[in-house]
C-alpha atoms as a PDB file:
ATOM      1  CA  UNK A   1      -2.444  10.891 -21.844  1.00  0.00           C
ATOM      2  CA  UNK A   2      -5.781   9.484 -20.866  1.00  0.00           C
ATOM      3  CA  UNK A   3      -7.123  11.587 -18.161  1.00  0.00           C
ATOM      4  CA  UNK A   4      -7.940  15.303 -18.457  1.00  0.00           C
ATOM      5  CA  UNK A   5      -6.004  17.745 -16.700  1.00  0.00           C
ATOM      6  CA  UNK A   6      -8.815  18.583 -14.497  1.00  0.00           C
ATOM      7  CA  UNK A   7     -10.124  14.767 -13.492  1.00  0.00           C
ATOM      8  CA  UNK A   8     -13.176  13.364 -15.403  1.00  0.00           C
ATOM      9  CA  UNK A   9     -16.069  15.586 -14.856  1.00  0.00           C
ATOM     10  CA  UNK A  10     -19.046  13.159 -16.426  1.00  0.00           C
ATOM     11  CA  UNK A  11     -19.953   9.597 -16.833  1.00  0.00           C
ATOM     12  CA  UNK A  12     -19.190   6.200 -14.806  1.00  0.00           C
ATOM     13  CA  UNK A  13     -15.455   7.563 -13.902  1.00  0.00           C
ATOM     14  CA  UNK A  14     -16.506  10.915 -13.059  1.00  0.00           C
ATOM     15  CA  UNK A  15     -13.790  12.248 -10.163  1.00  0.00           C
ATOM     16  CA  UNK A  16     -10.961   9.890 -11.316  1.00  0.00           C
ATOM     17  CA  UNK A  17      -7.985  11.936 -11.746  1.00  0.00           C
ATOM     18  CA  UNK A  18      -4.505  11.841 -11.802  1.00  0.00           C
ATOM     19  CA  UNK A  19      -4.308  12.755  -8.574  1.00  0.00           C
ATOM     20  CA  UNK A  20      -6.511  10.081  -7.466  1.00  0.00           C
ATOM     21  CA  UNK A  21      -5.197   7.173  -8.694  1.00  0.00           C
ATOM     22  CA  UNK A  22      -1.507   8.114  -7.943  1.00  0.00           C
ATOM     23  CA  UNK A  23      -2.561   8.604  -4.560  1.00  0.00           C
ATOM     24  CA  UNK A  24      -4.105   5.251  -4.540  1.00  0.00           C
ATOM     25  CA  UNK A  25      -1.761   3.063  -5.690  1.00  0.00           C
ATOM     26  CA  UNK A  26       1.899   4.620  -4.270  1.00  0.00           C
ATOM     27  CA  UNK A  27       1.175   3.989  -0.884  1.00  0.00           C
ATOM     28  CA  UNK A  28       0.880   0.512   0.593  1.00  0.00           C
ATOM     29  CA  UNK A  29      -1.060  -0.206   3.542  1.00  0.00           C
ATOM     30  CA  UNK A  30       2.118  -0.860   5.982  1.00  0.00           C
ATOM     31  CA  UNK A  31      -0.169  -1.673   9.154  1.00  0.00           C
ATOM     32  CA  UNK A  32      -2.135  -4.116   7.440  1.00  0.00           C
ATOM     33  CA  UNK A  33       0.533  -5.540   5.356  1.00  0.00           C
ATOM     34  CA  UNK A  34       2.421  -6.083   8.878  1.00  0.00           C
ATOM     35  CA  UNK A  35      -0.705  -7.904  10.188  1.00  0.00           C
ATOM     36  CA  UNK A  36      -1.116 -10.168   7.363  1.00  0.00           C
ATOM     37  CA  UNK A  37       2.404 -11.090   7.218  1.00  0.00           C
ATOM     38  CA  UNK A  38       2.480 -12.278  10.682  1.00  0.00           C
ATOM     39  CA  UNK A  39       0.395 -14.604  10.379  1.00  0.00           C
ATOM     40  CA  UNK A  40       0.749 -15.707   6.688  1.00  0.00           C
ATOM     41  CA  UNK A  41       4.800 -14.638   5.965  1.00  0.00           C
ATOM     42  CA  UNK A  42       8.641 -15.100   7.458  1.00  0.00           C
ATOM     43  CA  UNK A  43       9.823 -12.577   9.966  1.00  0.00           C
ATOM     44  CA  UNK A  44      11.903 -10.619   7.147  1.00  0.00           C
ATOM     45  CA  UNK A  45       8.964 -10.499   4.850  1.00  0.00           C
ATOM     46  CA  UNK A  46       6.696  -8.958   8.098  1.00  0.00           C
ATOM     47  CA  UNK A  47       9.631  -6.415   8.997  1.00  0.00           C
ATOM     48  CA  UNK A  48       9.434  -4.740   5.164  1.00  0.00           C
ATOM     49  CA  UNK A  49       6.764  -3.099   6.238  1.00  0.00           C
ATOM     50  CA  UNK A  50       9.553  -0.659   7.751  1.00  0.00           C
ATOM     51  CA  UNK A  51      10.600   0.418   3.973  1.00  0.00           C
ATOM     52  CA  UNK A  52       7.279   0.454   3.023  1.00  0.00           C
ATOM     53  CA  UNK A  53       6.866   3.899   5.481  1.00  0.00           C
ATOM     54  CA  UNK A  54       9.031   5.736   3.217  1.00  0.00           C
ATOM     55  CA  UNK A  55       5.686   5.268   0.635  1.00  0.00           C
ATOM     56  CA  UNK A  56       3.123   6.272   3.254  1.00  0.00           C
ATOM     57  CA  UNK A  57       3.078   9.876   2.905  1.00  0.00           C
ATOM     58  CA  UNK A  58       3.288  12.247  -0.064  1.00  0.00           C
ATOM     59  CA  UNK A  59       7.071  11.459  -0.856  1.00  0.00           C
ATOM     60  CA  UNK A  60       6.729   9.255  -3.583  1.00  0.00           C
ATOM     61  CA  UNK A  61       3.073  11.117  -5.060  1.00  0.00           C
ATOM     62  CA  UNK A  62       5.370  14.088  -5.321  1.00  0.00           C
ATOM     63  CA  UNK A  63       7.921  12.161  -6.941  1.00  0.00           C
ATOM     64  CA  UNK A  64       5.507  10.575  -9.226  1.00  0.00           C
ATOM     65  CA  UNK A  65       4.372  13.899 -10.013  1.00  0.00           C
ATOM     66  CA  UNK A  66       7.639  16.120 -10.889  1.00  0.00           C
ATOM     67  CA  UNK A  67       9.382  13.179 -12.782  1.00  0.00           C
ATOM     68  CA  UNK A  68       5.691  13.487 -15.127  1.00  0.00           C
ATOM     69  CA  UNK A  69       5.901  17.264 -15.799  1.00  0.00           C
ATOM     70  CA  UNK A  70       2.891  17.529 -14.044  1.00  0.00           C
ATOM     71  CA  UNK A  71       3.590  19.476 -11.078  1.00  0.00           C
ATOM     72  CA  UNK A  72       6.955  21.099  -9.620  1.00  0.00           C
ATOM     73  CA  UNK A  73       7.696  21.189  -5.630  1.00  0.00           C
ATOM     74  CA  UNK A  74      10.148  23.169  -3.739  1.00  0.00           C
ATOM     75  CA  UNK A  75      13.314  21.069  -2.436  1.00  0.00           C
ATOM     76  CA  UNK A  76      12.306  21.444   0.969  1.00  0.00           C
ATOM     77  CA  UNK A  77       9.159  19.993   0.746  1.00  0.00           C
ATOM     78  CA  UNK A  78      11.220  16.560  -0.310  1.00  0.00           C
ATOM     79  CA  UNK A  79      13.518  17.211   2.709  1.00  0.00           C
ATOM     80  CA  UNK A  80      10.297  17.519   5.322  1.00  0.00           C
ATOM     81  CA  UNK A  81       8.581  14.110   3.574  1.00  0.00           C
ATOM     82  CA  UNK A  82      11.764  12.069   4.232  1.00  0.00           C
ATOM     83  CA  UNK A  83      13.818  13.479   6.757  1.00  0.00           C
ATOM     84  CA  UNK A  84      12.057  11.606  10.034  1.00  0.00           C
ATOM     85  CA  UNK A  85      12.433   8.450   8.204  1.00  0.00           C
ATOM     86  CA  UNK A  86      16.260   9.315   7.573  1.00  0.00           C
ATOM     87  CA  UNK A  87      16.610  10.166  11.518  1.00  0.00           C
ATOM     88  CA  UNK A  88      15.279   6.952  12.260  1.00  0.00           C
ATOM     89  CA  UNK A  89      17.277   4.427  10.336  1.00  0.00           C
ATOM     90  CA  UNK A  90      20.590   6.136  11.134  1.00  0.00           C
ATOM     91  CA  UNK A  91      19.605   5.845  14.875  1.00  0.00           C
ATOM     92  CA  UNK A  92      18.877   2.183  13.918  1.00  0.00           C
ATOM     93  CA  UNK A  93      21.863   1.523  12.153  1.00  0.00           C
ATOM     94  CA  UNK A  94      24.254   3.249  14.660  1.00  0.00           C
ATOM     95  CA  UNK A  95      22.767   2.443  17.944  1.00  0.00           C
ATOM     96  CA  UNK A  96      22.561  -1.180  19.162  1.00  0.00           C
ATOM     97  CA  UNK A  97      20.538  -0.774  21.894  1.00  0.00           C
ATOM     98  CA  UNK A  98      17.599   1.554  19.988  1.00  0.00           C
ATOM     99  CA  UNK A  99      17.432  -1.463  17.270  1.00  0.00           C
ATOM    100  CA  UNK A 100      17.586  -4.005  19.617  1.00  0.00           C
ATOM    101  CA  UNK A 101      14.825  -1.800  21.695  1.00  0.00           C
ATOM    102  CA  UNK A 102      12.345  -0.850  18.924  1.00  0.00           C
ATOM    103  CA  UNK A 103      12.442  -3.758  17.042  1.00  0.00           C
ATOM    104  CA  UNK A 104      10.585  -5.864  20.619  1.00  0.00           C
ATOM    105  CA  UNK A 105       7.630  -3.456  19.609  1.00  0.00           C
ATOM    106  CA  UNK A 106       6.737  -5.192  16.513  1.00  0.00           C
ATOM    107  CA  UNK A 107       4.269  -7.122  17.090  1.00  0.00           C
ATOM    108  CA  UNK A 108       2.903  -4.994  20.279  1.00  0.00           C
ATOM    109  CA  UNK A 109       2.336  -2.335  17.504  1.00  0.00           C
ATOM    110  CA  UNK A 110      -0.196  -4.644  15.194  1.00  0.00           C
ATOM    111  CA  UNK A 111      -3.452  -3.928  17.053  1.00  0.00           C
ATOM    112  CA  UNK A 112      -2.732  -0.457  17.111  1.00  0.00           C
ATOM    113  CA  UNK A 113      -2.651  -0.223  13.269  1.00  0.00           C
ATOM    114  CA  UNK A 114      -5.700  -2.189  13.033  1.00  0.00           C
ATOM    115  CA  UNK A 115      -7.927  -0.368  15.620  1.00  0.00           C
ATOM    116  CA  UNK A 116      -6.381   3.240  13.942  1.00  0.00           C
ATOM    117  CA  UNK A 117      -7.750   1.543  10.518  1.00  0.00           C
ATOM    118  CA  UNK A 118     -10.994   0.371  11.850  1.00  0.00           C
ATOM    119  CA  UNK A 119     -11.771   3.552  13.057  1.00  0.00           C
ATOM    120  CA  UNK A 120     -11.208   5.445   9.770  1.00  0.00           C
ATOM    121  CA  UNK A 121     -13.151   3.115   7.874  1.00  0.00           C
ATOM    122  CA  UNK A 122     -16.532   5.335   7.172  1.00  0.00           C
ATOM    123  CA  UNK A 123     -19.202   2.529   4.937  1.00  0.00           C
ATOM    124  CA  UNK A 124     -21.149   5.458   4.212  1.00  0.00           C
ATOM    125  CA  UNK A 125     -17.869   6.553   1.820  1.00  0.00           C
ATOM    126  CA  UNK A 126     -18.812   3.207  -0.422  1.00  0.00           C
ATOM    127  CA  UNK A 127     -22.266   4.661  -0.795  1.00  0.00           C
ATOM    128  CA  UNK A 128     -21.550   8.469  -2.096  1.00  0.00           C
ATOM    129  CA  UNK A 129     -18.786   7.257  -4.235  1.00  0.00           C
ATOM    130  CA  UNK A 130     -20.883   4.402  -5.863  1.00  0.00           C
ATOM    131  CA  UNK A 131     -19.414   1.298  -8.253  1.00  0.00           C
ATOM    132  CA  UNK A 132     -16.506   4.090  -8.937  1.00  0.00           C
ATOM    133  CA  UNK A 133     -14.887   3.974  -5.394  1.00  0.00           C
ATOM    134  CA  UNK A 134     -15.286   0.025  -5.818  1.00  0.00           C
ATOM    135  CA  UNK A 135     -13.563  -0.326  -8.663  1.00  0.00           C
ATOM    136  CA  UNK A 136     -10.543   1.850  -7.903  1.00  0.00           C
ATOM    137  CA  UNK A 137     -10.122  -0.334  -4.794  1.00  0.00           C
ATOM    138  CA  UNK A 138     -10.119  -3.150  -6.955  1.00  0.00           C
ATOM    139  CA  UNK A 139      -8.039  -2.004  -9.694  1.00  0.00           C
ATOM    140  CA  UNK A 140      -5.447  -1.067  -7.269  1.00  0.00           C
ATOM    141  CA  UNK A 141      -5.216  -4.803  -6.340  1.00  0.00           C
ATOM    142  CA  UNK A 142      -5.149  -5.428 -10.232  1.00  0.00           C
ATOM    143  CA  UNK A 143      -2.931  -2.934 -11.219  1.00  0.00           C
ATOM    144  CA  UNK A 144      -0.254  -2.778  -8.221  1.00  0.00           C
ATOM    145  CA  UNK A 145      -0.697  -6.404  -6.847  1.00  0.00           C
ATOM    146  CA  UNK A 146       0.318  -7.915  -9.804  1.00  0.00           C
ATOM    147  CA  UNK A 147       3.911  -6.590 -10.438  1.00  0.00           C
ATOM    148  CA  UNK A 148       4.316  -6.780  -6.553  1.00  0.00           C
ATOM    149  CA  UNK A 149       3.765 -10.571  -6.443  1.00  0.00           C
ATOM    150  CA  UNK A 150       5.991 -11.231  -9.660  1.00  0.00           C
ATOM    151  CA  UNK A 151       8.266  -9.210  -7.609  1.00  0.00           C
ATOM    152  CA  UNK A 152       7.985 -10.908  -4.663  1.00  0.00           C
ATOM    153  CA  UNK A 153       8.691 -13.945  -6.800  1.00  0.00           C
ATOM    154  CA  UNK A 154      11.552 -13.465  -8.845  1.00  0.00           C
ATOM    155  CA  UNK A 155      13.476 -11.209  -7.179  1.00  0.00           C
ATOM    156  CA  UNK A 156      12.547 -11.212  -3.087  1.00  0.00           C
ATOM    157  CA  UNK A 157      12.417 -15.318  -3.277  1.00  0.00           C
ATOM    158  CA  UNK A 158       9.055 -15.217  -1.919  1.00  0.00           C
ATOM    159  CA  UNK A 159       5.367 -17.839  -3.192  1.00  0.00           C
ATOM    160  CA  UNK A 160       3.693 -14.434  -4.230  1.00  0.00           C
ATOM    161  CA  UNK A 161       1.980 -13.555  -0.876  1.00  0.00           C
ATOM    162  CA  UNK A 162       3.970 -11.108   0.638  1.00  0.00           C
ATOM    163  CA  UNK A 163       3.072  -9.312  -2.826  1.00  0.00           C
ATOM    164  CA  UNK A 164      -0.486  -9.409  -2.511  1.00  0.00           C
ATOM    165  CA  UNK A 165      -0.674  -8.601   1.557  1.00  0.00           C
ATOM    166  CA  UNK A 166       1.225  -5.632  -0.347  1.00  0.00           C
ATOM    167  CA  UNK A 167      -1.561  -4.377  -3.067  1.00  0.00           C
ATOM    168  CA  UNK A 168      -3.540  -1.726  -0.488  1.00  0.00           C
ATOM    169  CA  UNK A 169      -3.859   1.727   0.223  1.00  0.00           C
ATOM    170  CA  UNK A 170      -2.973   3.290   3.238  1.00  0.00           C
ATOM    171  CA  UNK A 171      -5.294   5.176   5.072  1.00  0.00           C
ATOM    172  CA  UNK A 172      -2.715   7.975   5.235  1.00  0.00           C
ATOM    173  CA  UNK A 173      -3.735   8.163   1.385  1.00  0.00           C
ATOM    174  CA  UNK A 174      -6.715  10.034   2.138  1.00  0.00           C
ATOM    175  CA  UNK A 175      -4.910  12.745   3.418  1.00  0.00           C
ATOM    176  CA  UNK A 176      -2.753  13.246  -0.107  1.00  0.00           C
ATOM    177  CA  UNK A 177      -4.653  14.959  -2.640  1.00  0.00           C
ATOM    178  CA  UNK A 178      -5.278  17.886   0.182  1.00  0.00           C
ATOM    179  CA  UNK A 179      -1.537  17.866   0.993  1.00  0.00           C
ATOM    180  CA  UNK A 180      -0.710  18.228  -2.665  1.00  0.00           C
ATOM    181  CA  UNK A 181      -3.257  20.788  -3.322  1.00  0.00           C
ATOM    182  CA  UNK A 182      -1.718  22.928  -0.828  1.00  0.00           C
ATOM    183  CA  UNK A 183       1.416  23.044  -2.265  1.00  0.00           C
ATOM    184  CA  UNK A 184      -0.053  22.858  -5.803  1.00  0.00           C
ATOM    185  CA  UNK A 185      -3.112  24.993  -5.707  1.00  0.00           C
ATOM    186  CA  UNK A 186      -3.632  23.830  -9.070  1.00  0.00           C
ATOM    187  CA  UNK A 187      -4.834  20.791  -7.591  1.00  0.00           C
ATOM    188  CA  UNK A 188      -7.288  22.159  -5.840  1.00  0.00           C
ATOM    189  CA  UNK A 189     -10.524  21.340  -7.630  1.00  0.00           C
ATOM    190  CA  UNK A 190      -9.849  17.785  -7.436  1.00  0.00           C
ATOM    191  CA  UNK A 191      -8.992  17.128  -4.606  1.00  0.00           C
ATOM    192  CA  UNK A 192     -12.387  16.769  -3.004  1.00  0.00           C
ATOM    193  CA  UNK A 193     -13.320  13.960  -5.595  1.00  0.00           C
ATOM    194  CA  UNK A 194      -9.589  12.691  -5.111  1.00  0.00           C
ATOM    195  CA  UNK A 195      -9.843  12.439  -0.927  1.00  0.00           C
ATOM    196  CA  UNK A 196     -13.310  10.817  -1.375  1.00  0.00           C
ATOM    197  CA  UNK A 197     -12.031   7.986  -4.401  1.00  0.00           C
ATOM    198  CA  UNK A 198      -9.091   7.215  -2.123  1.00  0.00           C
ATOM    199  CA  UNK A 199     -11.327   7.213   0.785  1.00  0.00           C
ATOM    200  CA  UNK A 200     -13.288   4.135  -1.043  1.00  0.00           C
ATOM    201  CA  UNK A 201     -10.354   2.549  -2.039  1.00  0.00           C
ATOM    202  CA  UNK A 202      -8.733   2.273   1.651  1.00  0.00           C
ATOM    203  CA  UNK A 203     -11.993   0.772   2.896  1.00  0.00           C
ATOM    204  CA  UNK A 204     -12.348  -1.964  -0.260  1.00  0.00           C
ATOM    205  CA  UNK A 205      -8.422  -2.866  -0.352  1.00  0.00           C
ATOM    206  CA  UNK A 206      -8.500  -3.260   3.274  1.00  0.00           C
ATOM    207  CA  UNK A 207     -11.670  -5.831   3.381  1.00  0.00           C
ATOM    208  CA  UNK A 208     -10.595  -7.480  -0.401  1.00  0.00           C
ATOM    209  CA  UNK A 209      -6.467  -8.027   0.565  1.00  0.00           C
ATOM    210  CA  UNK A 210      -6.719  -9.517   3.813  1.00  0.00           C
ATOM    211  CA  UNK A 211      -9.512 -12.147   2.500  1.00  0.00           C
ATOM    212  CA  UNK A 212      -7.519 -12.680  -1.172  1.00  0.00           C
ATOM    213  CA  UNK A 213      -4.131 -13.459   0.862  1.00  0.00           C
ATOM    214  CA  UNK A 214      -5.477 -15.790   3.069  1.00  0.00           C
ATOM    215  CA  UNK A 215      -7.013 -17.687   0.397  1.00  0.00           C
ATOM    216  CA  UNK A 216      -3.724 -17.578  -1.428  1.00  0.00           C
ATOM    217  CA  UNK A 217      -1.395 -18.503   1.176  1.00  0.00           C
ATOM    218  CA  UNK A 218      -3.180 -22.081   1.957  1.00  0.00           C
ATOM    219  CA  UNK A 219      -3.652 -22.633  -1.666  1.00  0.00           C
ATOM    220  CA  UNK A 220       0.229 -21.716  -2.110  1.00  0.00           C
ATOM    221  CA  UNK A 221       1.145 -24.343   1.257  1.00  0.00           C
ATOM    222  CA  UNK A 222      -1.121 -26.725  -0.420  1.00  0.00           C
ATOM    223  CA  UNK A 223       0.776 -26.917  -4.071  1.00  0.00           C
ATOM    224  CA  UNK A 224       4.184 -26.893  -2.018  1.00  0.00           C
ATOM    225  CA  UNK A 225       2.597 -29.752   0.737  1.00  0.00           C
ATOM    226  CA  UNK A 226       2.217 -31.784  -2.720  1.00  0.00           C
ATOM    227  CA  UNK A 227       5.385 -31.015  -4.276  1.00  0.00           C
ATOM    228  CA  UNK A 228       7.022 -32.425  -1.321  1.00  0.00           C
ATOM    229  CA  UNK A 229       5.253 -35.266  -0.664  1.00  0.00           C
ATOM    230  CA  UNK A 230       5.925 -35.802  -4.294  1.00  0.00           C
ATOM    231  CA  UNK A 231       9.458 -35.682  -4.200  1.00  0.00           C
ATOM    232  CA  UNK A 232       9.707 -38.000  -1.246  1.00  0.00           C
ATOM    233  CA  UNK A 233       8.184 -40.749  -2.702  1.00  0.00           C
ATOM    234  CA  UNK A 234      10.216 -40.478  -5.830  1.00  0.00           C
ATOM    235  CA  UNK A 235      12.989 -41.007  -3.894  1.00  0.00           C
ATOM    236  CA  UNK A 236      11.532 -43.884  -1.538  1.00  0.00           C
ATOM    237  CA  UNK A 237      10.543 -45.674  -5.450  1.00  0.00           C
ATOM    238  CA  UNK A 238      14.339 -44.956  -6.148  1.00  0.00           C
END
């Protein structure tokens, strides 16, 4: 309703597009999210980075897409986005010993996730995209990290910070807008702009997240530290 079909061409916004910001803010950052959790979640919350795969590729950006009338994509380009993550959670769920075996590598897998992100991160992307790259970073942690911590909340039982360790994009983002354009040539034009907007907003939501979380977390242990201590002494006065 807001965006031309063809991206913003002019101005302070010029290369947002559709494209762009779907591909920002449908897929979460599962390796960082993982990392963040360990240190700052429960073991369940950590392991949901698992589900969150199914979002780190262009499954749900094509989803997004068709169910808006903006693009249409072949059945079997659904089938190819999901299908590996179907063949592994039946082999989960039907074979003891490949759960049991797979699910040791957990942790053994975090410093692979953050050296593969460390090494995409390119500064120099911060610099051609400008203040525009910057604030798409931040407005995905605005825009997405919001809903996930009242989420997180209300209906996962969580403080909130499993939500924000949540409100990233993942560095297989970049790769999107090219993957759509190639089924949708359509796309095409835009998808330079796109790659370099999501580009920016990897390298912001991966420095702003980690630091916003931590900061969260203690101030989330400190309220419940007080709450307790509270409590106790109402009942030692009683």
């Amino acid at each position: 309703m807001f965006i031309p079909e063809g991206g913003i061409q002019t101005g302070f916004f010029a290369g947002f597009s559709v494209l762009a910001l779907i591909s920002c803010m449908d897929m979460t950052n599962g390796g960082l999210y993982a990392s963040i959790m360990q240190q700052y979640g429960s073991k369940e919350e950590a392991g949901a980075f698992v589900l969150m795969s199914l979002e780190s590729g262009p499954l749900v950006t094509m989803l997004i897409l068709g169910t808006t009338g903006l693009a249409a994509f072949q059945p079997q380009a659904f089938v190819g986005a999901v299908l590996p993550f179907l063949v592994g959670f039946i082999l989960g769920n039907l074979d003891q010993d490949f759960r049991d075996f797979f699910s040791k590598a957990t942790h053994t897998m975090i410093p692979f996730f953050g050296f593969a992100l460390g090494n995409s991160i390119d500064l120099t992307v911060i610099a051609k995209t400008g203040l525009a790259g910057i604030l798409l970073g931040v407005l995905v942690i605005i825009i997405t990290g919001i809903p996930l911590m009242l989420t997180d909340k209300f209906i996962g039982g969580g403080n909130g910070t499993a939500g924000l360790a949540a409100s990233s994009t993942a560095g297989a983002a970049v790769a999107n807008p090219m993957i759509i354009a190639n089924m949708k040539p359509e796309f095409m034009p835009i998808a330079q702009s796109a790659t370099a907007l999501v580009a920016a907003s990897v390298i912001v939501t991966s420095i702003i997240v980690p630091i916003l979380t931590a900061y969260y977390s203690q101030y989330m242990q400190k309220k419940n530290k007080g709450k307790v201590v509270q409590k106790k002494g109402n009942q030692f006065t009683a």
